[in-house]
PDB file of N, CA and C in Angstrom:
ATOM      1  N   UNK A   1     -17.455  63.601  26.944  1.00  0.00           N
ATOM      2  CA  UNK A   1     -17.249  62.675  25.853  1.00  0.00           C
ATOM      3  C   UNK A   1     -17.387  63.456  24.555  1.00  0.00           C
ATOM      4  N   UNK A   2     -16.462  63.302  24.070  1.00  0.00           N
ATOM      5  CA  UNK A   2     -16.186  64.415  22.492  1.00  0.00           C
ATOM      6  C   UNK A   2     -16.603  63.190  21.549  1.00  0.00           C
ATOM      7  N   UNK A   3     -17.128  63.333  20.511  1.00  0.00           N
ATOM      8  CA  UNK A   3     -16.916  62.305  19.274  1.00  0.00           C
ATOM      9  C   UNK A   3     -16.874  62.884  18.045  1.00  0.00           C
ATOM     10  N   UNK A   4     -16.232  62.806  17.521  1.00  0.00           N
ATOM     11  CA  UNK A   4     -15.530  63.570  16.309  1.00  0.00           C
ATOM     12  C   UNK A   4     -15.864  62.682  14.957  1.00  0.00           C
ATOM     13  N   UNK A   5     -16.456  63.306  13.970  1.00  0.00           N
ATOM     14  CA  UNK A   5     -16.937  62.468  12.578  1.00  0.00           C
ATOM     15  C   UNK A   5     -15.245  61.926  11.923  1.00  0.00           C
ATOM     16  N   UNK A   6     -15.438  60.822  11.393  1.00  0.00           N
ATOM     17  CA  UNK A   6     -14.424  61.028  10.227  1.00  0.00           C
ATOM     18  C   UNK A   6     -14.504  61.490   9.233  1.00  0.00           C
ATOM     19  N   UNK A   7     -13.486  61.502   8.476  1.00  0.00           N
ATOM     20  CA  UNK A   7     -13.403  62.228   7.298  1.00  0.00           C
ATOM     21  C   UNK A   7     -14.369  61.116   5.918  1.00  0.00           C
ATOM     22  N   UNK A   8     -14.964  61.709   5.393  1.00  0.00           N
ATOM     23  CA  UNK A   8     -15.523  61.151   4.412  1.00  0.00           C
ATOM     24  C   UNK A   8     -16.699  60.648   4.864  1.00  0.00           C
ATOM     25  N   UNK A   9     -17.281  60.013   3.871  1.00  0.00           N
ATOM     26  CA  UNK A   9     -18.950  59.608   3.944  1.00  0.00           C
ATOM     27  C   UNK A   9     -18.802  57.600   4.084  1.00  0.00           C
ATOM     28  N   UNK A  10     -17.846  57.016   4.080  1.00  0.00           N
ATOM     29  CA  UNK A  10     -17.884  55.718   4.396  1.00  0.00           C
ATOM     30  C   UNK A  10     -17.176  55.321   5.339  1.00  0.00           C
ATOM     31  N   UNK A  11     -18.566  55.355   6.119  1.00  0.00           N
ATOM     32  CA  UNK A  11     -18.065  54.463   8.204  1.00  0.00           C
ATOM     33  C   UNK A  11     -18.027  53.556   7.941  1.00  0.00           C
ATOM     34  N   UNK A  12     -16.922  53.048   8.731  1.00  0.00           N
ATOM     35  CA  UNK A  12     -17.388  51.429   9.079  1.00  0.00           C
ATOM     36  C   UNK A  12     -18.155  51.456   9.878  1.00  0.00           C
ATOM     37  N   UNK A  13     -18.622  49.744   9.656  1.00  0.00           N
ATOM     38  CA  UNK A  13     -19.768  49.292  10.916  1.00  0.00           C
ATOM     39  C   UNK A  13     -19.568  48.688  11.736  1.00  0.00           C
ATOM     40  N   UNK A  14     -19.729  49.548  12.737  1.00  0.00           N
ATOM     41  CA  UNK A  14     -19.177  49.602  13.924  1.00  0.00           C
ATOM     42  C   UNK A  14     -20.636  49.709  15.026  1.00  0.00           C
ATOM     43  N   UNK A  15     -20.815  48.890  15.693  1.00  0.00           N
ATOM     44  CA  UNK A  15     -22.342  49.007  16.333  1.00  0.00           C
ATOM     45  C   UNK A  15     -22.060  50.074  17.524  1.00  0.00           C
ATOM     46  N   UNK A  16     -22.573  51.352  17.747  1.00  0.00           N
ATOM     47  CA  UNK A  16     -22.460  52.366  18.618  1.00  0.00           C
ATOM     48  C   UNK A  16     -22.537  51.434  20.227  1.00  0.00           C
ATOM     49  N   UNK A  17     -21.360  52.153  21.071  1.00  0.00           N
ATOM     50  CA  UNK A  17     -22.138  51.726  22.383  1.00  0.00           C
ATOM     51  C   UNK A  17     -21.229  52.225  23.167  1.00  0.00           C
ATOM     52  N   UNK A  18     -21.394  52.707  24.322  1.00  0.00           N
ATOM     53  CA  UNK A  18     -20.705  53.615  25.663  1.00  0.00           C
ATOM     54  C   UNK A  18     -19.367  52.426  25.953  1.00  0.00           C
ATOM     55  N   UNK A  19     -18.246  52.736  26.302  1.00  0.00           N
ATOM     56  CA  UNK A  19     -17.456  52.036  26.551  1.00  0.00           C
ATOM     57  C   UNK A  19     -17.024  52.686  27.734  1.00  0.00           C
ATOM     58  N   UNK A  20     -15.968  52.381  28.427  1.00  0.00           N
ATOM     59  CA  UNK A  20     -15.306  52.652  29.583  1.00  0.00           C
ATOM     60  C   UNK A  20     -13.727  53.112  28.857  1.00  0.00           C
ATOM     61  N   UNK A  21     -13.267  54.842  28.907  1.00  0.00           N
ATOM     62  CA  UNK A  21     -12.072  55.168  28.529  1.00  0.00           C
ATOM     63  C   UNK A  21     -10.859  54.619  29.130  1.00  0.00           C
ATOM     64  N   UNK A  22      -9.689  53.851  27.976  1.00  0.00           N
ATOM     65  CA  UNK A  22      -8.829  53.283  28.868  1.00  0.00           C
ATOM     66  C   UNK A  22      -7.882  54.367  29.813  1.00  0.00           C
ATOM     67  N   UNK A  23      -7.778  55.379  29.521  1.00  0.00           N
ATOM     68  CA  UNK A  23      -6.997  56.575  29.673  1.00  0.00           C
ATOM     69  C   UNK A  23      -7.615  57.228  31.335  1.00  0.00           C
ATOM     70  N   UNK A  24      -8.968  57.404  31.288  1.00  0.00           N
ATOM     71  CA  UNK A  24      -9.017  58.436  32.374  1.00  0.00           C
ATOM     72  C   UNK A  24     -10.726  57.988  32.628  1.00  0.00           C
ATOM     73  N   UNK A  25     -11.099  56.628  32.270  1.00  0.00           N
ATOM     74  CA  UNK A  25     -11.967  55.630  32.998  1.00  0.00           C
ATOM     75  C   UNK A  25     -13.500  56.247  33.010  1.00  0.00           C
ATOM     76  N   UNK A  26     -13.592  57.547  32.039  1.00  0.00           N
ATOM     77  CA  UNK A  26     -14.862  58.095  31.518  1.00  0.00           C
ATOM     78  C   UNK A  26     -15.376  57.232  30.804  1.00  0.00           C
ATOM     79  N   UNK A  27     -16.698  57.811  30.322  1.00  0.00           N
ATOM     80  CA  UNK A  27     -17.376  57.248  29.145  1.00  0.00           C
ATOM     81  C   UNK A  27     -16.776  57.089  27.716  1.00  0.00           C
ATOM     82  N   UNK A  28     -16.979  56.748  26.917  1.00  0.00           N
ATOM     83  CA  UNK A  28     -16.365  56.882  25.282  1.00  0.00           C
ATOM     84  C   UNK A  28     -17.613  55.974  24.658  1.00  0.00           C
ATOM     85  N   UNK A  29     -17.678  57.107  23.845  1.00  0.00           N
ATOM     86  CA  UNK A  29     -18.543  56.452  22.519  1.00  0.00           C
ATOM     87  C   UNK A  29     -17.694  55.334  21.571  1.00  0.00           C
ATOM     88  N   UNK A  30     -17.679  54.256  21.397  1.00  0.00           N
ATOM     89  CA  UNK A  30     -17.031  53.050  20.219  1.00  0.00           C
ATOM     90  C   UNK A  30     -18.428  53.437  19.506  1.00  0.00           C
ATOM     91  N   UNK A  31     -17.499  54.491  18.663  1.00  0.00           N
ATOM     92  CA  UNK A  31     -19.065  53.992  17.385  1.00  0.00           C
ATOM     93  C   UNK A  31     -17.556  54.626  16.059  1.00  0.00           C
ATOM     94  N   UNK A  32     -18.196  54.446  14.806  1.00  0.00           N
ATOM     95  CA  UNK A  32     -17.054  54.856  13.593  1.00  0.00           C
ATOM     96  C   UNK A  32     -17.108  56.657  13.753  1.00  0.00           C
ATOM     97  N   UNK A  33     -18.169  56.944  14.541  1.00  0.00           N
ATOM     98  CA  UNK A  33     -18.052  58.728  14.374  1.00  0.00           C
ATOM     99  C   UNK A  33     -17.437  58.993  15.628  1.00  0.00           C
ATOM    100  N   UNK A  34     -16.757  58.143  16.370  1.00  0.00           N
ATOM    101  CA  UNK A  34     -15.183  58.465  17.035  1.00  0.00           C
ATOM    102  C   UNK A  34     -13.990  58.449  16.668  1.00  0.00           C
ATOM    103  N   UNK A  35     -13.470  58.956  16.285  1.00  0.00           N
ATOM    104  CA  UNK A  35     -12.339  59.002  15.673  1.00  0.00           C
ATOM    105  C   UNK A  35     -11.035  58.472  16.622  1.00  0.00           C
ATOM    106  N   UNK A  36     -11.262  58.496  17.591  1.00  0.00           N
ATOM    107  CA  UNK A  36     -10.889  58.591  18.918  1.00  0.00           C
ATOM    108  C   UNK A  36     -10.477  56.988  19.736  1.00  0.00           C
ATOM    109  N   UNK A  37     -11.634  56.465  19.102  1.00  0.00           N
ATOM    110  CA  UNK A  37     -12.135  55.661  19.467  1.00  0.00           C
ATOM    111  C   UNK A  37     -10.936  54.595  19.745  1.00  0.00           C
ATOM    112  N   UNK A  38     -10.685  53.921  21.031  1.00  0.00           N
ATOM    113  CA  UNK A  38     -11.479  53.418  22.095  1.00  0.00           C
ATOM    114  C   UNK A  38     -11.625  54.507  23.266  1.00  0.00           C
ATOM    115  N   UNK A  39     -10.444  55.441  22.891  1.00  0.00           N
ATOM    116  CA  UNK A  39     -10.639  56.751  24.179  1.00  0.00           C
ATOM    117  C   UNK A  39     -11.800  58.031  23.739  1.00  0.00           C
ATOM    118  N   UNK A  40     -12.100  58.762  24.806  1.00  0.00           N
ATOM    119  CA  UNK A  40     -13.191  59.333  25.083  1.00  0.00           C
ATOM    120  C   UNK A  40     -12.513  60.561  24.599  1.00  0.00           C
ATOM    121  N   UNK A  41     -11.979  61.041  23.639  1.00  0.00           N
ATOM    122  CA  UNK A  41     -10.998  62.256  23.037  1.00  0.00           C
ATOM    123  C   UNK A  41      -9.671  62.526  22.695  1.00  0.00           C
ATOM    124  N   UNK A  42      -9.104  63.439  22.169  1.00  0.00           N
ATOM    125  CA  UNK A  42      -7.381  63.738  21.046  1.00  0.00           C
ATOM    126  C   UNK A  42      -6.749  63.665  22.643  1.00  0.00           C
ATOM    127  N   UNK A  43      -7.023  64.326  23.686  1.00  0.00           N
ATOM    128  CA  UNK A  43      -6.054  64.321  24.536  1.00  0.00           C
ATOM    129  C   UNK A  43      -6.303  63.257  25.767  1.00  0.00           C
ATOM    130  N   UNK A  44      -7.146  62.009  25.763  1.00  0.00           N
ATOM    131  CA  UNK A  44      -6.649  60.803  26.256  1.00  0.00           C
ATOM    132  C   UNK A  44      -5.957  59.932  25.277  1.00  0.00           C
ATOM    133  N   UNK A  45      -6.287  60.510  24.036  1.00  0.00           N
ATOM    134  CA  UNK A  45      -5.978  59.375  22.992  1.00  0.00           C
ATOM    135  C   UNK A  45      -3.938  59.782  23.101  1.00  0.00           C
ATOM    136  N   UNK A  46      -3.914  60.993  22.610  1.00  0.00           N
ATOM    137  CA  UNK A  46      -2.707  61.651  22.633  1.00  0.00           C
ATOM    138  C   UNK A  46      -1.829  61.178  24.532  1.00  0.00           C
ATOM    139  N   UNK A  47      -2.453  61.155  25.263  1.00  0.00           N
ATOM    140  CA  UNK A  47      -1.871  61.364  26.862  1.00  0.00           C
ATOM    141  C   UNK A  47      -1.150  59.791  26.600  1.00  0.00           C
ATOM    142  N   UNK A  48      -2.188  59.061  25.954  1.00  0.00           N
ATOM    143  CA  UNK A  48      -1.589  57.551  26.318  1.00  0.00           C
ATOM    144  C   UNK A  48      -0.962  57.417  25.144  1.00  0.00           C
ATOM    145  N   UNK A  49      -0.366  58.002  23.985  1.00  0.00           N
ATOM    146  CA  UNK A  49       0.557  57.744  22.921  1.00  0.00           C
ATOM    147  C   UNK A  49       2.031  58.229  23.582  1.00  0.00           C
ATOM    148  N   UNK A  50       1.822  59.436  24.627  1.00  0.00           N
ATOM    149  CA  UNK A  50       3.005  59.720  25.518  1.00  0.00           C
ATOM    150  C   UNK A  50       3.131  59.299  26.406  1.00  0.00           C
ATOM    151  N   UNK A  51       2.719  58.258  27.016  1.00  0.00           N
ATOM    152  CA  UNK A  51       2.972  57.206  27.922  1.00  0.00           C
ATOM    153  C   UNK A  51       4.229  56.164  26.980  1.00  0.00           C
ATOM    154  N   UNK A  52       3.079  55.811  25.614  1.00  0.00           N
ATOM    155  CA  UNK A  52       4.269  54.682  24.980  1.00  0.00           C
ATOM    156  C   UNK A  52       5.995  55.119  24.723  1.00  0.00           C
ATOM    157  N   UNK A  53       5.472  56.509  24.217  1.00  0.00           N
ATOM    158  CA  UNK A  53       6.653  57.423  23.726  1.00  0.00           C
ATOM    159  C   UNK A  53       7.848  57.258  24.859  1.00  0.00           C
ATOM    160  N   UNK A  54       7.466  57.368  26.045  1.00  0.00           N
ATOM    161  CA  UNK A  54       8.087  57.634  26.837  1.00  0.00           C
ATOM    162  C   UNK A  54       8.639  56.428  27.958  1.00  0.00           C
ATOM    163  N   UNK A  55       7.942  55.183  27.259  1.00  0.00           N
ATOM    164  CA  UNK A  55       8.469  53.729  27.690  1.00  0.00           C
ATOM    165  C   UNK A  55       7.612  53.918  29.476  1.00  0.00           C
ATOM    166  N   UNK A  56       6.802  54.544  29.490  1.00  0.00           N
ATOM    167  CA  UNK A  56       6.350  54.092  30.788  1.00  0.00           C
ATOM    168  C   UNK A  56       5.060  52.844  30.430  1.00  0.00           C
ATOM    169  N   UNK A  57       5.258  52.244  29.394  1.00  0.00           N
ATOM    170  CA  UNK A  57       4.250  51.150  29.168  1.00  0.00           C
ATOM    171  C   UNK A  57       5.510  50.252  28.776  1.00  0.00           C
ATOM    172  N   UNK A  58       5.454  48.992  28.364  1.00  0.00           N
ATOM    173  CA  UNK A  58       6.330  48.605  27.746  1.00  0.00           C
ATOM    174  C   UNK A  58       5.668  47.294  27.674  1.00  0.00           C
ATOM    175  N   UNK A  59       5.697  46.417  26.315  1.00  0.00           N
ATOM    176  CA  UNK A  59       5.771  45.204  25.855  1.00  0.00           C
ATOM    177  C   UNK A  59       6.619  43.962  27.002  1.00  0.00           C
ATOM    178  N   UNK A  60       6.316  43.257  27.431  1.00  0.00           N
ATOM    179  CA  UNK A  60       7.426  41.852  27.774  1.00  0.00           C
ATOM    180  C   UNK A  60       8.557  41.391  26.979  1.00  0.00           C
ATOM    181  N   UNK A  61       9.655  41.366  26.989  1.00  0.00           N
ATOM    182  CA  UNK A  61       9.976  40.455  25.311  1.00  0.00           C
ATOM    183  C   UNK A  61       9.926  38.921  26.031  1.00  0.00           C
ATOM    184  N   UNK A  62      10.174  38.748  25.270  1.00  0.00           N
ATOM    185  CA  UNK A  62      10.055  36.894  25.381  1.00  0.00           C
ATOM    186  C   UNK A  62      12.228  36.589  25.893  1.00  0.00           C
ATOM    187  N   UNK A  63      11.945  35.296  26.967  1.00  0.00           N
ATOM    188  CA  UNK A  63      13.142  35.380  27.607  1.00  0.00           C
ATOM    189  C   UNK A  63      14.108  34.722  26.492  1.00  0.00           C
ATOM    190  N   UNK A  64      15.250  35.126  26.811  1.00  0.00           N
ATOM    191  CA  UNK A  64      16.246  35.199  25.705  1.00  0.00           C
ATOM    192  C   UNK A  64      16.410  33.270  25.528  1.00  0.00           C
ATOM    193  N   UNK A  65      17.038  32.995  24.781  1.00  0.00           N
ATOM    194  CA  UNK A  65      17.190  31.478  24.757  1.00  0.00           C
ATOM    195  C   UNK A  65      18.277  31.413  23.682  1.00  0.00           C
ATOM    196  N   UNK A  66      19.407  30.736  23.762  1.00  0.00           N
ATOM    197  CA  UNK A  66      20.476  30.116  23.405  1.00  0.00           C
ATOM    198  C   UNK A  66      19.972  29.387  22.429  1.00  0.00           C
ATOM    199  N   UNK A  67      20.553  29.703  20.932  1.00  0.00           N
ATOM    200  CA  UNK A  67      19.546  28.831  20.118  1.00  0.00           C
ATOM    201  C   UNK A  67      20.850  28.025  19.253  1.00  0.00           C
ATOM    202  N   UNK A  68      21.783  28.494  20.081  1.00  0.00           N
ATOM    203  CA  UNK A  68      22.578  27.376  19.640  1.00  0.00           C
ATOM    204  C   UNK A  68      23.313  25.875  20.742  1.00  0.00           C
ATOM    205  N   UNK A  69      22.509  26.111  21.650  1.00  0.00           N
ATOM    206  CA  UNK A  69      22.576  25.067  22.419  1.00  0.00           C
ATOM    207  C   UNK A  69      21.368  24.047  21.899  1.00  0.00           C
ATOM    208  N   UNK A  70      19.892  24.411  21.184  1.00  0.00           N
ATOM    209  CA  UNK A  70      19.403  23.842  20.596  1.00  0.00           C
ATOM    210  C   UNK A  70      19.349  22.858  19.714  1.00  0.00           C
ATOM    211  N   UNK A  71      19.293  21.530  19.878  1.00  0.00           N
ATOM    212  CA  UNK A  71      19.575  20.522  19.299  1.00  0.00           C
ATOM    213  C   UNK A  71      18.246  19.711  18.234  1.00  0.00           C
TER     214      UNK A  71
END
């Protein structure tokens, strides 16, 4: 578990506490001196931005509807 400060001297408040990484199901610090934060580091945080990148996640859309049959 890496936790990395942010930049500057005003954290938010954020109450510290061990979380479960969505990425690779380690620990992760949720506190504001994760930068990271909800993942447990740059390369779960980064692994699952190339998941989106790469459409192996994807949103639902909502089913199409004829909105001119709408009365």
């Amino acid at each position: 578990m890496t936790a990395m400060p942010t930049a500057g001297t005003d954290l938010p408040d954020i109450p510290e506490k061990t979380v479960t990484c969505p990425r690779c199901q380690g620990p992760s610090l949720y506190a504001a001196r994760n930068r990271f934060r909800p993942f447990c580091g740059e390369r779960c945080k980064l692994g699952d931005l190339g998941q989106w990148a790469s459409e192996a996640f994807r949103v639902a859309a909502p089913a199409d509807t004829d909105s001119e049959n709408i009365q």
